[in-house]
Protein backbone atom coordinates (compact mmCIF):
# COMPACT_ATOMS: atom_id res chain seq x y z
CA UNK A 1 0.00 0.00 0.00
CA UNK A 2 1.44 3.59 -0.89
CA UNK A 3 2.12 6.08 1.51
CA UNK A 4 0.51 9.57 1.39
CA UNK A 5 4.11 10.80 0.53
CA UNK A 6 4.11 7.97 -2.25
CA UNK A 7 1.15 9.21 -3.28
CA UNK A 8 1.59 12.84 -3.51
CA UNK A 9 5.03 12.89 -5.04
CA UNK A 10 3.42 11.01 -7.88
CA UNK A 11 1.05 13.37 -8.42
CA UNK A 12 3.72 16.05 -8.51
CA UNK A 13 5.86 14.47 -11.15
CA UNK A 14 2.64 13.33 -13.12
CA UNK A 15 1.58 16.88 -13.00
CA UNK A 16 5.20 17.91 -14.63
CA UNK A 17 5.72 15.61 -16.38
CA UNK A 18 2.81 16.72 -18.41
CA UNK A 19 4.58 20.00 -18.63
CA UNK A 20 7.87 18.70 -19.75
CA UNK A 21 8.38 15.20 -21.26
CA UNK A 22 6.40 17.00 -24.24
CA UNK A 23 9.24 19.43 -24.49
CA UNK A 24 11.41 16.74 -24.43
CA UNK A 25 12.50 16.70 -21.04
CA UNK A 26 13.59 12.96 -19.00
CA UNK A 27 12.66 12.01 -15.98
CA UNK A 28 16.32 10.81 -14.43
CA UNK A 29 16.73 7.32 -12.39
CA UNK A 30 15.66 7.98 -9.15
CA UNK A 31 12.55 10.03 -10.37
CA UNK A 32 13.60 12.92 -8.72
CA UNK A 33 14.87 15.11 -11.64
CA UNK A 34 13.98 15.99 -15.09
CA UNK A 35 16.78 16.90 -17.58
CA UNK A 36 16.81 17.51 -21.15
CA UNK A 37 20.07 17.42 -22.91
CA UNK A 38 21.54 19.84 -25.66
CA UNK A 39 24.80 20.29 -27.33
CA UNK A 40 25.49 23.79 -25.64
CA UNK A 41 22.95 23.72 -22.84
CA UNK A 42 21.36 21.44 -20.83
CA UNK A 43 17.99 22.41 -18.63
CA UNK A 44 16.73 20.91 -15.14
CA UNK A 45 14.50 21.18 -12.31
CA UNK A 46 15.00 19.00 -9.47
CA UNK A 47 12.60 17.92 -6.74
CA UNK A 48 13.58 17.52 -2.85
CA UNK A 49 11.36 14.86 -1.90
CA UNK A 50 11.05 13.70 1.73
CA UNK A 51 9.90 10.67 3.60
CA UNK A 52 9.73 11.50 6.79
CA UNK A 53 9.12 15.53 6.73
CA UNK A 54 6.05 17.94 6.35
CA UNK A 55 8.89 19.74 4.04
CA UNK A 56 9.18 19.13 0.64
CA UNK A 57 11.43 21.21 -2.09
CA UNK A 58 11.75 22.12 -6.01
CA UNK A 59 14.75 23.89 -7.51
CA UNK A 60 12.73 25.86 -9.82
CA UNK A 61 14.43 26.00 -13.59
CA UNK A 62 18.24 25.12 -14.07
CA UNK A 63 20.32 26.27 -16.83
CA UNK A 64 23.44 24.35 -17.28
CA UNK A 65 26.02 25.95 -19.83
CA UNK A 66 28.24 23.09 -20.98
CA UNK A 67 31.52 25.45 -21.75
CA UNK A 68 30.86 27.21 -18.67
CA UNK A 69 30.94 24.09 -16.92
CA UNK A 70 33.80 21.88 -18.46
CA UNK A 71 36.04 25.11 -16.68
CA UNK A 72 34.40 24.72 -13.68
CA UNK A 73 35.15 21.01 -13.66
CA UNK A 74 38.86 21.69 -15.26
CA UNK A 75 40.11 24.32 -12.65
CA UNK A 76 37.86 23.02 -9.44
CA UNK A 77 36.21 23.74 -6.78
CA UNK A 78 37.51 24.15 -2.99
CA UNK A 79 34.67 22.51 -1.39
CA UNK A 80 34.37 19.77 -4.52
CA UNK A 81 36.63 17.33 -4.88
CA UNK A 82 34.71 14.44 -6.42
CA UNK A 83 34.36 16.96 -10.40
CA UNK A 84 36.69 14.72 -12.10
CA UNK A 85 33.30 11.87 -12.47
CA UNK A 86 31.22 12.55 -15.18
CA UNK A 87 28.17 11.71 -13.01
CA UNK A 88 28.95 14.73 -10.84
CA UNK A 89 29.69 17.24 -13.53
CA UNK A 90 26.10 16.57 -14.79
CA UNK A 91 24.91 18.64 -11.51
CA UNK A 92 26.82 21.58 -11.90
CA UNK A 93 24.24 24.29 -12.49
CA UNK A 94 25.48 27.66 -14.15
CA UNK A 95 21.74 29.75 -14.20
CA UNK A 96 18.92 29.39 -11.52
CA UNK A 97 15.82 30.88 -11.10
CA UNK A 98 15.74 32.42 -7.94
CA UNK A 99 13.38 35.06 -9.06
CA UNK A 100 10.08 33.48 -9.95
CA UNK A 101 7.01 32.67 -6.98
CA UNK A 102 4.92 29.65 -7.08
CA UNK A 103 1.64 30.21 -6.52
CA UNK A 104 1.97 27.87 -3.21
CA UNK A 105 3.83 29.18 0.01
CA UNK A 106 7.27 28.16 -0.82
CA UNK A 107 8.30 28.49 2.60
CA UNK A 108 12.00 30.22 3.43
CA UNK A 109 14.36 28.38 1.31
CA UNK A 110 14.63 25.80 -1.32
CA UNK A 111 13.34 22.97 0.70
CA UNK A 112 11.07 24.23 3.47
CA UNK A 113 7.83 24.02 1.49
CA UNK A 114 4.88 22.60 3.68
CA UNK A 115 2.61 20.03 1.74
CA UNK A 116 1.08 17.71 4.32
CA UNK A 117 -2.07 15.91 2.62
CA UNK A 118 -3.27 15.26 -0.65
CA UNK A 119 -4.87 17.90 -1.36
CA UNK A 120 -1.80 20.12 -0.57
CA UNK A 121 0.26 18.09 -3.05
CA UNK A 122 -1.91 18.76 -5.64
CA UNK A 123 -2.70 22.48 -4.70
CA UNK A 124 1.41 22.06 -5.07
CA UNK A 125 1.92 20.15 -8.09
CA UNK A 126 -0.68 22.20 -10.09
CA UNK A 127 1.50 25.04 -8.80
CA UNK A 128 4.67 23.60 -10.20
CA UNK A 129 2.89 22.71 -13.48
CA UNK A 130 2.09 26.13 -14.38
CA UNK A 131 5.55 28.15 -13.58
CA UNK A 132 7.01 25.54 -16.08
CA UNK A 133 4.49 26.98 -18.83
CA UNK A 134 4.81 30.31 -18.02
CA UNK A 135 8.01 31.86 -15.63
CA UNK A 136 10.11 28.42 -16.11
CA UNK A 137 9.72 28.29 -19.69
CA UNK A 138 10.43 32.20 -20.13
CA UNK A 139 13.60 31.59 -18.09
CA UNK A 140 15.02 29.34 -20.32
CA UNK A 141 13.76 31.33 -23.48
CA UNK A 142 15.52 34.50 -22.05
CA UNK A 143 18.77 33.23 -20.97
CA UNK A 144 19.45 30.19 -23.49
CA UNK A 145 22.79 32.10 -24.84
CA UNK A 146 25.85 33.64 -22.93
CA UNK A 147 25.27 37.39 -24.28
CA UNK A 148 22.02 37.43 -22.70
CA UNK A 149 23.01 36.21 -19.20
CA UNK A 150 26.37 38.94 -19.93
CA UNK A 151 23.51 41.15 -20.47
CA UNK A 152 21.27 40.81 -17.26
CA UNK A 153 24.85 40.21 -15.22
CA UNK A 154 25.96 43.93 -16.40
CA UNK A 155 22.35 45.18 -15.26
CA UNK A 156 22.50 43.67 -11.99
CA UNK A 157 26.23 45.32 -12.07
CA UNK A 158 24.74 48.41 -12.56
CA UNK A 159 21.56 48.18 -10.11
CA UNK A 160 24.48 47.48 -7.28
CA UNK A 161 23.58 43.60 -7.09
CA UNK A 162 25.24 40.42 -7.09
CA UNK A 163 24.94 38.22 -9.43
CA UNK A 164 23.52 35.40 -7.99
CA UNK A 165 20.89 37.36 -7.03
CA UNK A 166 18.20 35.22 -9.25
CA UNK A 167 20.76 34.25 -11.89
CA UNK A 168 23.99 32.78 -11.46
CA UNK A 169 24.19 29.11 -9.49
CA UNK A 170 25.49 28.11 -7.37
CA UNK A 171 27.21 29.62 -3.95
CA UNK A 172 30.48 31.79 -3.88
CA UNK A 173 31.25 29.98 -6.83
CA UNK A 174 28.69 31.70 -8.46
CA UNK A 175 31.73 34.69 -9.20
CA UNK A 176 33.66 32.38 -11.20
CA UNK A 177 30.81 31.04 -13.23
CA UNK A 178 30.53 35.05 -14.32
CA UNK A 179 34.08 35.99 -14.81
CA UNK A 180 34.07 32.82 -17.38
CA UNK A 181 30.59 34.32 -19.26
CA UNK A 182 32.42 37.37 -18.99
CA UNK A 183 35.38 36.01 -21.10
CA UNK A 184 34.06 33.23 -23.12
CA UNK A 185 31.64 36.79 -25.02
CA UNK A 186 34.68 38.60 -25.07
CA UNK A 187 33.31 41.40 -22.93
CA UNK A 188 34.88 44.61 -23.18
CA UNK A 189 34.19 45.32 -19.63
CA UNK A 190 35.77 41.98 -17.98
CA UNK A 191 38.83 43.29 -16.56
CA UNK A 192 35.97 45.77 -14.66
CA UNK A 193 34.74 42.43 -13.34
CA UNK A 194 38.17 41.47 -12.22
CA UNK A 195 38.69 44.54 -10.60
CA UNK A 196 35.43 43.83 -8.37
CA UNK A 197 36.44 40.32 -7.76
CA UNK A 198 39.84 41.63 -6.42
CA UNK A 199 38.15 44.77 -4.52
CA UNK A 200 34.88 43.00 -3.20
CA UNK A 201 34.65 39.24 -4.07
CA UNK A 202 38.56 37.89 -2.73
CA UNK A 203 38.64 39.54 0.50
CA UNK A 204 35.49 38.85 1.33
CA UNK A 205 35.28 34.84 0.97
CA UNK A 206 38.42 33.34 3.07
CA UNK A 207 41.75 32.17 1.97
CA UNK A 208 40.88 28.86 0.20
CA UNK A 209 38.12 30.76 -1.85
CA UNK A 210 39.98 33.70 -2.91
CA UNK A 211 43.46 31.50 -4.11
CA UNK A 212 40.99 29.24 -6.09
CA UNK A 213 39.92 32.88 -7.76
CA UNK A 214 43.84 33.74 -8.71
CA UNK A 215 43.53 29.99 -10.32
CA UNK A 216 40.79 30.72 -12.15
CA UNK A 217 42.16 34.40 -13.15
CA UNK A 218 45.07 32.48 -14.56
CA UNK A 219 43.28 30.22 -16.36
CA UNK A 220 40.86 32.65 -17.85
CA UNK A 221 43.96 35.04 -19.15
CA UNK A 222 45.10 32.43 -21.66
CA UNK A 223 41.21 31.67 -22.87
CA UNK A 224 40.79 33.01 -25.99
């Protein structure tokens, strides 16, 4: 016999998958993640299912850059030591939607959404279903190609706010994954952006962080 959280996290990913396996999209082994696979980019939304909790948790849209990412993976990561497996390259996320609301009280971070009966999983799912028709889907259509996420990142530049503010992935990571946009459109204003990683990002994030910045500085000089 299935449990209510059996239950309701099928109605979830039926109510998605509606949404997305039209566009293509997989449900991954494990059924907790839907991916669909492109030769530059590769898009995601992941679900935080729980057994035991009243919580539950959806990333929202992922936008994975695959050049974006195979520096990531070459250079590293201080707190990720496990990039040289394929399997965990697939999860690096360059773009997330941190922007868009679900019409369902998401709670106060990524995975503290309440859904406690049936009815609140479908209340939820039917919630999910229609941000990846509308906000989801826009993501993805506005920020499918580097010069438009250079574009936004310069806005946010301007507007005095970080990038990862609704855009870039990840944590303090998140200032590498811009200074290699930056580069890989040949932006005229990236040694700006080096400027305010060595004035506000470096001595801001701790030793290991900020010498894994000079690496990827050093790496980034001889991209072309």
């Amino acid at each position: 016999m299935k449990t209510l959280k059996a239950e309701g996290h099928e109605i979830v990913l039926a109510k998605a998958g509606a949404v997305l396996e039209p566009q293509g999209y997989k449900l991954r082994k494990g059924g907790t993640r839907y991916d669909k696979d492109g030769p530059e980019i590769s898009t995601s939304v992941q679900f935080y299912f729980k057994r035991s909790s009243n919580y539950e948790g959806f990333s929202k849209m992922t936008i994975t850059f695959h050049k974006v990412e195979e520096i990531i993976a070459k250079v590293g990561l201080p707190d990720r030591v496990d990039l040289h497996k394929a399997q965990n390259r697939r999860l690096l996320r360059t773009l997330q939607d941190r922007s868009a609301v679900l019409e369902y009280d998401e709670g106060t971070g990524p995975e503290s959404t309440r859904v406690e009966t049936i009815e609140d999983f479908e209340q939820w799912g039917n919630a999910i279903a229609k941000y990846l028709q509308t906000d989801g889907r826009n993501f993805v259509e506005k920020y499918d190609n580097l010069p438009a996420v250079l574009r936004e990142m310069d806005r946010f530049t301007s507007e005095g706010k970080k990038w990862f503010k609704g855009l870039i992935g990840g944590g303090a990571e998140y200032f590498f994954r811009g200074l290699i946009i930056s580069k890989l459109c040949n932006d005229p204003n990236y040694q700006d952006k080096v400027r305010l990683g060595d004035t506000s990002f470096a001595p801001n994030v701790g030793e290991e962080w900020a010498s894994y910045y000079e690496k990827y500085k050093e790496a980034l000089s001889s991209l072309r």
